[in-house]
C-alpha atoms as a PDB file:
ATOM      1  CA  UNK A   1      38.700 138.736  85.322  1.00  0.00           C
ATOM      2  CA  UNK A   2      41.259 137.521  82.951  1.00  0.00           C
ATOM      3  CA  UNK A   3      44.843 136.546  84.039  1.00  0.00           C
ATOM      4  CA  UNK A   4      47.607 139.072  82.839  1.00  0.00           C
ATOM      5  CA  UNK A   5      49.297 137.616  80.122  1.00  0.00           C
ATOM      6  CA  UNK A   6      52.389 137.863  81.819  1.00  0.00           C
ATOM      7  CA  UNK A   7      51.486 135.644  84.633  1.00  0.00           C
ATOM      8  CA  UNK A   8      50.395 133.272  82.067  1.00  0.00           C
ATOM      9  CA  UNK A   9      53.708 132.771  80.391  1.00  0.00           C
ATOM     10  CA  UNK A  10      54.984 132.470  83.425  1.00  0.00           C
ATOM     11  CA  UNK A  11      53.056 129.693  84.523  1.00  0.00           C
ATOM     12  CA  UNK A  12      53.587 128.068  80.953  1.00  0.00           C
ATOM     13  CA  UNK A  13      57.728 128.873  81.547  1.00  0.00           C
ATOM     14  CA  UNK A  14      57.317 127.027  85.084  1.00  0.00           C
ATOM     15  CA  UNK A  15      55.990 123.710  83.577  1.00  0.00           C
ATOM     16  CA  UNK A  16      58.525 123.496  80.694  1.00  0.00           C
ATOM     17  CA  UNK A  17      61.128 124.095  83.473  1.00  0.00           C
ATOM     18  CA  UNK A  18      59.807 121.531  85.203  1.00  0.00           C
ATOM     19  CA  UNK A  19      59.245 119.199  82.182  1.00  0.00           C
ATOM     20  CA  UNK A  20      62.770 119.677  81.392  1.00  0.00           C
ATOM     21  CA  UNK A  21      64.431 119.311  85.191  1.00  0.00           C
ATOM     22  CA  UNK A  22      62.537 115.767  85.257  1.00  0.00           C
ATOM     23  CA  UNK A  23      64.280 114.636  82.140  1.00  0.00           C
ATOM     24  CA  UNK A  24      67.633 115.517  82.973  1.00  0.00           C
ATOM     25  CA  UNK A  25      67.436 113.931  86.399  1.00  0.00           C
ATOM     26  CA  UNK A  26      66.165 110.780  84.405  1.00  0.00           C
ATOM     27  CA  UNK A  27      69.080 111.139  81.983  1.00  0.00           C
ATOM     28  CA  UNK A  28      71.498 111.247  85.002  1.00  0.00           C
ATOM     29  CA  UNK A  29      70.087 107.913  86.790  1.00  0.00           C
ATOM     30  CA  UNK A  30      69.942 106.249  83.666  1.00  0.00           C
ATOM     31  CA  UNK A  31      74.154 107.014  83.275  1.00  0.00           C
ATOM     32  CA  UNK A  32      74.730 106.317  86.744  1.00  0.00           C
ATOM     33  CA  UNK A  33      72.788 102.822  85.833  1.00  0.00           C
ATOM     34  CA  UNK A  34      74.637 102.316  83.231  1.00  0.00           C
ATOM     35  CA  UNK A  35      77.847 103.023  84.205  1.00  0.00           C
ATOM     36  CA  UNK A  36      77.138 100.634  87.286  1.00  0.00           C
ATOM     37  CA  UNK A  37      75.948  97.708  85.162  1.00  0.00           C
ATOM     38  CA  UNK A  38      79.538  98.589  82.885  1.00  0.00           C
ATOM     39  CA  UNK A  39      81.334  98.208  86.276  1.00  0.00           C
ATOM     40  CA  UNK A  40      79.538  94.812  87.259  1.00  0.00           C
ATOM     41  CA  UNK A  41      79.692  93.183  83.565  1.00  0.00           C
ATOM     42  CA  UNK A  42      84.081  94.224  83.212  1.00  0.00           C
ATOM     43  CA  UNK A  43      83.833  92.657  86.993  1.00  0.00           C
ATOM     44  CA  UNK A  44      81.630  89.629  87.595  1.00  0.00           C
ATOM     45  CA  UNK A  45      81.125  88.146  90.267  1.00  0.00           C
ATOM     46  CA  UNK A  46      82.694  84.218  90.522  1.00  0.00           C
ATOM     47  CA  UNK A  47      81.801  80.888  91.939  1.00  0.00           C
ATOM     48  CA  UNK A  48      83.588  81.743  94.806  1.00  0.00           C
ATOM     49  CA  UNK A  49      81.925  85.267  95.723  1.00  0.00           C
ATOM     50  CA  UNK A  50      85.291  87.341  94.624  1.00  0.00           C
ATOM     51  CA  UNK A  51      84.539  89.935  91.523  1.00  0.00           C
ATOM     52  CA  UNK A  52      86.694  90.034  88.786  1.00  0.00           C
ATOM     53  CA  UNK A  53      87.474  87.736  85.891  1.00  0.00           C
ATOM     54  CA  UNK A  54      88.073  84.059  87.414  1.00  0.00           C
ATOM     55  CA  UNK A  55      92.241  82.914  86.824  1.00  0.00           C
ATOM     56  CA  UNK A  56      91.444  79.170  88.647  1.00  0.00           C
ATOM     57  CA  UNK A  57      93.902  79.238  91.214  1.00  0.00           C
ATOM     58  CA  UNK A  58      97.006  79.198  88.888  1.00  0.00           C
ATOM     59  CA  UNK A  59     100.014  79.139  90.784  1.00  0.00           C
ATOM     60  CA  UNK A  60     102.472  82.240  90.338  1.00  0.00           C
ATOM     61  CA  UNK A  61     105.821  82.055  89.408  1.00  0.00           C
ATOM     62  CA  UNK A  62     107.998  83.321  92.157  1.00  0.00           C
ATOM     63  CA  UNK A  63     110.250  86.265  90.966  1.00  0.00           C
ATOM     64  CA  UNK A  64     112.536  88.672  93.115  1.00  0.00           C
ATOM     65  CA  UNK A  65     112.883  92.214  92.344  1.00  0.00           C
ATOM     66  CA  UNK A  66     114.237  95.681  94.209  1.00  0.00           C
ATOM     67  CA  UNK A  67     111.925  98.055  96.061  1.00  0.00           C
ATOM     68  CA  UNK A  68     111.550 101.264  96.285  1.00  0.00           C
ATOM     69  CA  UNK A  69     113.619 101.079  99.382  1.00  0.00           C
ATOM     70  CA  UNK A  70     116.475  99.449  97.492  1.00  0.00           C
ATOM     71  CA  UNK A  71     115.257  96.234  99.783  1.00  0.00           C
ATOM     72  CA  UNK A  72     115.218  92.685  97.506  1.00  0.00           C
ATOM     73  CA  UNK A  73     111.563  91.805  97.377  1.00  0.00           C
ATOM     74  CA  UNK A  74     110.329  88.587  96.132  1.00  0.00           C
ATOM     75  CA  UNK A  75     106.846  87.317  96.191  1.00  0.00           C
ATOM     76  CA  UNK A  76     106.931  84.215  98.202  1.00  0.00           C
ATOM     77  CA  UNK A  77     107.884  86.405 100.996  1.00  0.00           C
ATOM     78  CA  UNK A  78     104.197  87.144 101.362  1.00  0.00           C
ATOM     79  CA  UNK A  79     102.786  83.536 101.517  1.00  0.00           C
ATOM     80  CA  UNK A  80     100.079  83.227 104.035  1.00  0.00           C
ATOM     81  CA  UNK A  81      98.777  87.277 102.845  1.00  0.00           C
ATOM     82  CA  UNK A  82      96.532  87.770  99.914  1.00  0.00           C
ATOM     83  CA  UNK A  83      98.312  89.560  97.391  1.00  0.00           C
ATOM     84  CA  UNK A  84      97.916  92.421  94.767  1.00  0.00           C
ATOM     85  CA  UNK A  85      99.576  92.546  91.826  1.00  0.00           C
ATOM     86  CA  UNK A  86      99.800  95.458  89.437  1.00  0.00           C
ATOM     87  CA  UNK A  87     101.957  97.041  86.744  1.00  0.00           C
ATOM     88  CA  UNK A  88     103.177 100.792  86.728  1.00  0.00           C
ATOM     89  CA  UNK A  89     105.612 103.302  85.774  1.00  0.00           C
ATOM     90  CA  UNK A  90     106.711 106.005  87.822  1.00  0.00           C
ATOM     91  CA  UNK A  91     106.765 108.769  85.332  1.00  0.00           C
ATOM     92  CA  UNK A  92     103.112 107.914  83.945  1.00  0.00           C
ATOM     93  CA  UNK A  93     100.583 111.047  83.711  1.00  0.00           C
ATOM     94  CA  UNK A  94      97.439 109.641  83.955  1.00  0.00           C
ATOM     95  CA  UNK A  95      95.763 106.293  84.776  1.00  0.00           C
ATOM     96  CA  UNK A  96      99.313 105.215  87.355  1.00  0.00           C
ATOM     97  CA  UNK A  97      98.203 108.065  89.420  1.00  0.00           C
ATOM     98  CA  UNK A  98      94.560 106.901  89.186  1.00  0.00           C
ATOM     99  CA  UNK A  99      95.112 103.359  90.431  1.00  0.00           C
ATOM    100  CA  UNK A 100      97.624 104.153  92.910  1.00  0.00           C
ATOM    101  CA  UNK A 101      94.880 106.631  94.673  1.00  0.00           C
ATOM    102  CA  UNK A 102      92.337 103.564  94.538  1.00  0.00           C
ATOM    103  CA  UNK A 103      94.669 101.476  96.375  1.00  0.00           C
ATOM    104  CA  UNK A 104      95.375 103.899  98.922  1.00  0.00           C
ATOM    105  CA  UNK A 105      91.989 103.872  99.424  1.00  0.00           C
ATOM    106  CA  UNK A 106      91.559 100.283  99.474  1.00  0.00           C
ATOM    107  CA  UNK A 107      93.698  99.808 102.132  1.00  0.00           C
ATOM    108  CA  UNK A 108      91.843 102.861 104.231  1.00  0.00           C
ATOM    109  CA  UNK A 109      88.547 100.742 103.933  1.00  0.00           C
ATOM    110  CA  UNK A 110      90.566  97.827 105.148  1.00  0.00           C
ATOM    111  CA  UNK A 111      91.261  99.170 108.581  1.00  0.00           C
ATOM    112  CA  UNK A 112      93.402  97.295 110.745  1.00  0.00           C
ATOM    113  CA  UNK A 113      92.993  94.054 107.899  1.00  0.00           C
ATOM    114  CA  UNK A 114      95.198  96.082 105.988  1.00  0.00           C
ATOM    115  CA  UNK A 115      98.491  94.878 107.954  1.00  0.00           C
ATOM    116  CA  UNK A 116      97.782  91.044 106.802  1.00  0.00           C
ATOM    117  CA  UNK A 117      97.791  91.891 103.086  1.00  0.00           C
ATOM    118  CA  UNK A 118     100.304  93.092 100.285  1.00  0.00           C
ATOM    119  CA  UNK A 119     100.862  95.372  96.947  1.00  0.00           C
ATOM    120  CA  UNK A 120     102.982  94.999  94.722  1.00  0.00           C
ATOM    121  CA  UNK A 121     103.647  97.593  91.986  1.00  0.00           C
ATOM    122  CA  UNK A 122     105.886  95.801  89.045  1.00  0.00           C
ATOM    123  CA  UNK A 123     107.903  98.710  87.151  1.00  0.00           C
ATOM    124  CA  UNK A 124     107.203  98.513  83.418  1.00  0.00           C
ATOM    125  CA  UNK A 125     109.747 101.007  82.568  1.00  0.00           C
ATOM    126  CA  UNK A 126     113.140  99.895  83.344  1.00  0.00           C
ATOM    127  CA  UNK A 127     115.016 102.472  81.897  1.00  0.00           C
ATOM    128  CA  UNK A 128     113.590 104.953  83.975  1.00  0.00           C
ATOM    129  CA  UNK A 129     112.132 103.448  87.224  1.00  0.00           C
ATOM    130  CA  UNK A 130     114.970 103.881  89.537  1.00  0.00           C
ATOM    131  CA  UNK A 131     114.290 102.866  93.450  1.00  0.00           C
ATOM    132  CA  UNK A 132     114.534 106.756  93.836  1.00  0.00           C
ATOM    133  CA  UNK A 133     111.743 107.337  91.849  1.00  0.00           C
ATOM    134  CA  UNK A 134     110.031 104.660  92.996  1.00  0.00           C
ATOM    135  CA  UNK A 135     109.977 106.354  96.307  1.00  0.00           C
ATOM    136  CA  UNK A 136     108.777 109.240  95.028  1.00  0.00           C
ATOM    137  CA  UNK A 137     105.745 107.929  93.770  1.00  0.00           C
ATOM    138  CA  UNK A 138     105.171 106.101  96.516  1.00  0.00           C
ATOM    139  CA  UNK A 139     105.354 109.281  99.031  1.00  0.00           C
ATOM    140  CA  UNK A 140     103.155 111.234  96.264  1.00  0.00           C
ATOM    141  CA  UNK A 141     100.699 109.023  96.372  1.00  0.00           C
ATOM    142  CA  UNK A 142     100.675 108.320 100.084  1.00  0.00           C
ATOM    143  CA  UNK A 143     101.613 104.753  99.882  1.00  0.00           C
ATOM    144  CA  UNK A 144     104.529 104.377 102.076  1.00  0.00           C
ATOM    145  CA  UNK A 145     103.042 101.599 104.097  1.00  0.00           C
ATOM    146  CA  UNK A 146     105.144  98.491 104.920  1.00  0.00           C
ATOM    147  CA  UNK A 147     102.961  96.248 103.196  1.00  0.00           C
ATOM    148  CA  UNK A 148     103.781  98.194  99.926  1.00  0.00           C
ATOM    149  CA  UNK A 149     106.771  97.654  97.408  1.00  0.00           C
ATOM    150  CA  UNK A 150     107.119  99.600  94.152  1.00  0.00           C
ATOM    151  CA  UNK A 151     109.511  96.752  92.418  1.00  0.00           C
ATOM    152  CA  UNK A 152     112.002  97.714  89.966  1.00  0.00           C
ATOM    153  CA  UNK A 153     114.487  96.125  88.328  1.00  0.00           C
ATOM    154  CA  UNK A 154     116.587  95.529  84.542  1.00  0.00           C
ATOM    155  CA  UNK A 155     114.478  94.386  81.641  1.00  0.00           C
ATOM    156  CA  UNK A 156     115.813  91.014  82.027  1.00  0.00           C
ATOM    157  CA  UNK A 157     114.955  90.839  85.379  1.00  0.00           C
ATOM    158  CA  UNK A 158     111.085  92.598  84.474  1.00  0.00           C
ATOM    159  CA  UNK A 159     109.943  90.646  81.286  1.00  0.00           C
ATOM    160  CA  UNK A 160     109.791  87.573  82.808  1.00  0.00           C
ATOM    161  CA  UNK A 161     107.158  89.142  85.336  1.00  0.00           C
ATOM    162  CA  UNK A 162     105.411  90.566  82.648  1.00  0.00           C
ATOM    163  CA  UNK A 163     105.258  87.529  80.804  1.00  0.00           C
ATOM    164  CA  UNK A 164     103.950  85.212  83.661  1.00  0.00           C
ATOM    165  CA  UNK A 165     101.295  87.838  83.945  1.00  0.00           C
ATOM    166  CA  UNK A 166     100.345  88.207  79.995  1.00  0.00           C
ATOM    167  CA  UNK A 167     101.373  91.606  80.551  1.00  0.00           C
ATOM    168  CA  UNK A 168     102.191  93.883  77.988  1.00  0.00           C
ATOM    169  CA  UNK A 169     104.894  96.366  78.605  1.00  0.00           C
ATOM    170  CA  UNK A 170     106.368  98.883  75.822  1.00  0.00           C
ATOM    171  CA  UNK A 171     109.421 101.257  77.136  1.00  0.00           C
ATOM    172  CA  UNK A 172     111.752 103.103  74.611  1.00  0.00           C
ATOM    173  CA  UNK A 173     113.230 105.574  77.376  1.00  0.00           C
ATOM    174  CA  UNK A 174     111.010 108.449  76.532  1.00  0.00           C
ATOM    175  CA  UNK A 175     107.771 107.024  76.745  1.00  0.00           C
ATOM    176  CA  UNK A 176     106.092 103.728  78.160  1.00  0.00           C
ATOM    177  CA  UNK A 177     102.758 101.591  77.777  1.00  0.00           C
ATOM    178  CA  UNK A 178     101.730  98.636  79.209  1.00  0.00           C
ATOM    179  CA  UNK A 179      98.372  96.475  80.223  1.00  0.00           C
ATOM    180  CA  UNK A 180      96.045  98.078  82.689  1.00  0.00           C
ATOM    181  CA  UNK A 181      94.417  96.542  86.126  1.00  0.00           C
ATOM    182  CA  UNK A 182      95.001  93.944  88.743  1.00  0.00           C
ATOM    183  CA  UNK A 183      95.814  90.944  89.504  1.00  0.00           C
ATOM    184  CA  UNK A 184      94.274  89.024  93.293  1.00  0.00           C
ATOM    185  CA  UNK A 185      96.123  86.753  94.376  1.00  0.00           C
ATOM    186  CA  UNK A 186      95.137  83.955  97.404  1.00  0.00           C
ATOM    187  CA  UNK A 187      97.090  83.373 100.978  1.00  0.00           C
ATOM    188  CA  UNK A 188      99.089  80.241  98.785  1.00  0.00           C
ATOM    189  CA  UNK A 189     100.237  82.596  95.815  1.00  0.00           C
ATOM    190  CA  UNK A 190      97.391  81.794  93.506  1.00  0.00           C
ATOM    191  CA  UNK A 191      96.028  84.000  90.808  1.00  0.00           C
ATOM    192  CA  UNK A 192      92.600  84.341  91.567  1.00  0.00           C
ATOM    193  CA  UNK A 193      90.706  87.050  89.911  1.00  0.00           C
ATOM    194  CA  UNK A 194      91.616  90.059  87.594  1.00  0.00           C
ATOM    195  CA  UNK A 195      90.381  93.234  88.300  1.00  0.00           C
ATOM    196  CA  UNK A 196      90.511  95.591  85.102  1.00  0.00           C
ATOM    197  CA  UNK A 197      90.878  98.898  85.573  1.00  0.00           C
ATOM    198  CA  UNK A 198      87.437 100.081  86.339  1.00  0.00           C
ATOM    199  CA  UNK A 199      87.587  98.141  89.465  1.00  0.00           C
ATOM    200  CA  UNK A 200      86.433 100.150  93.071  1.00  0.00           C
ATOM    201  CA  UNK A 201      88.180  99.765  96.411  1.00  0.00           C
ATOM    202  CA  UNK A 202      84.891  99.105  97.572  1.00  0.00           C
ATOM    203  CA  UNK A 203      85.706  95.958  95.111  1.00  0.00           C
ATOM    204  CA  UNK A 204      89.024  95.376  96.211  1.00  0.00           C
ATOM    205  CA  UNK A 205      88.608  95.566  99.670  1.00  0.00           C
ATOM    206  CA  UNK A 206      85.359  92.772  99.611  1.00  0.00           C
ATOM    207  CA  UNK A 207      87.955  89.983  97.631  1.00  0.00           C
ATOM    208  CA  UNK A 208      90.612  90.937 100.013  1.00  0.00           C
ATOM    209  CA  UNK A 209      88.303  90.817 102.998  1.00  0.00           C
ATOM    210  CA  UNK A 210      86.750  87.229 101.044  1.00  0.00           C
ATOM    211  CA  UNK A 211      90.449  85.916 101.045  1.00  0.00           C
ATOM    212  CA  UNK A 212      91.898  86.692 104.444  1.00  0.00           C
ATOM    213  CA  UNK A 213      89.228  84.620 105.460  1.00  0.00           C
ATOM    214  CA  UNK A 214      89.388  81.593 103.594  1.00  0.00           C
END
């Protein structure tokens, strides 16, 4: 006896379902591939088993600025930690917020390491990054941790910072720009890899681990 035709078609619907469910989970893997591979080639790994692009030690220029606590801040108050560098601007809608929720999470996966190592957020904005909002973003972002300083200061106290990092930084008042990711630096205040900003905290957290033990 012949099947109903209906039953046919829907045996012929079920394979092209199926047909069509296996290529869109191979489409998926091959993104998620991809977007890994992205992620490893913007972040190699160096000589020295940190990922990022390799800065060869190059000493940092010490610079003091004002935290978000209106306490003076320099960097070679954190010799003997590992050090993170970055640039923000309190008032920034998008990618600010981004990083600043990374390095929250950074520090999570660093457990009780996180005590023994430092971030410091260099305002790019001086006409609008006031220690007041500086604390603000800190508290909306859940990063008011002692080992965390939101550094503000004039323009002629800033560009100086932003030049010893190659960093560029556009405010007119209204709006601001500036260069995106990180910058890793050793126990002895030594650039030693950038991160750009598709780095992880998974990332992060290895070349701070990697450091605090050197």
């Amino acid at each position: 006896m012949s099947i109903p035709w209906n039953w046919r078609t829907a045996s012929r619907l079920s394979v092209i379902t199926l047909a069509i469910l296996v290529v869109i989970v191979v489409l998926v893997y091959q993104r998620v591939s991809t977007e890994k591979a992205n992620s490893l080639n913007n972040n190699p790994v160096t000589a020295t088993g940190l990922q990022g692009t390799d800065l060869g030690k190059t000493p940092v220029t010490n610079f003091t600025l004002i935290d978000q606590n209106g306490k003076t801040v320099s960097l070679s108050d954190f010799k003997g930690q590992p050090v993170v560098v970055t640039f923000m601007f309190t008032q920034c809608p998008d990618q600010c917020p981004l990083e600043a929720q990374k390095l929250h999470s950074t520090l999570q996966l660093l457990g009780s390491d996180a005590n023994h190592v430092t971030l410091l957020a260099v305002s790019t904005d001086p006409h609008n990054d006031t220690p007041q909002a500086a604390l603000q973003f800190t508290q909306a972002h859940s990063l008011d941790k002692s080992n965390w300083h939101f550094l503000t200061g004039t323009s002629e106290k800033l560009s100086p910072v932003w030049n010893n990092f190659h960093v560029f930084a556009g405010s007119n008042g209204q709006t601001a720009d500036h260069s995106l990711g990180i910058y890793v630096l050793d126990k002895q205040g030594n650039e030693r890899v950038f991160q750009d900003s598709a780095f992880t905290p998974d990332q992060l957290a290895n070349n701070l681990k990697k450091l605090l033990a050197e």
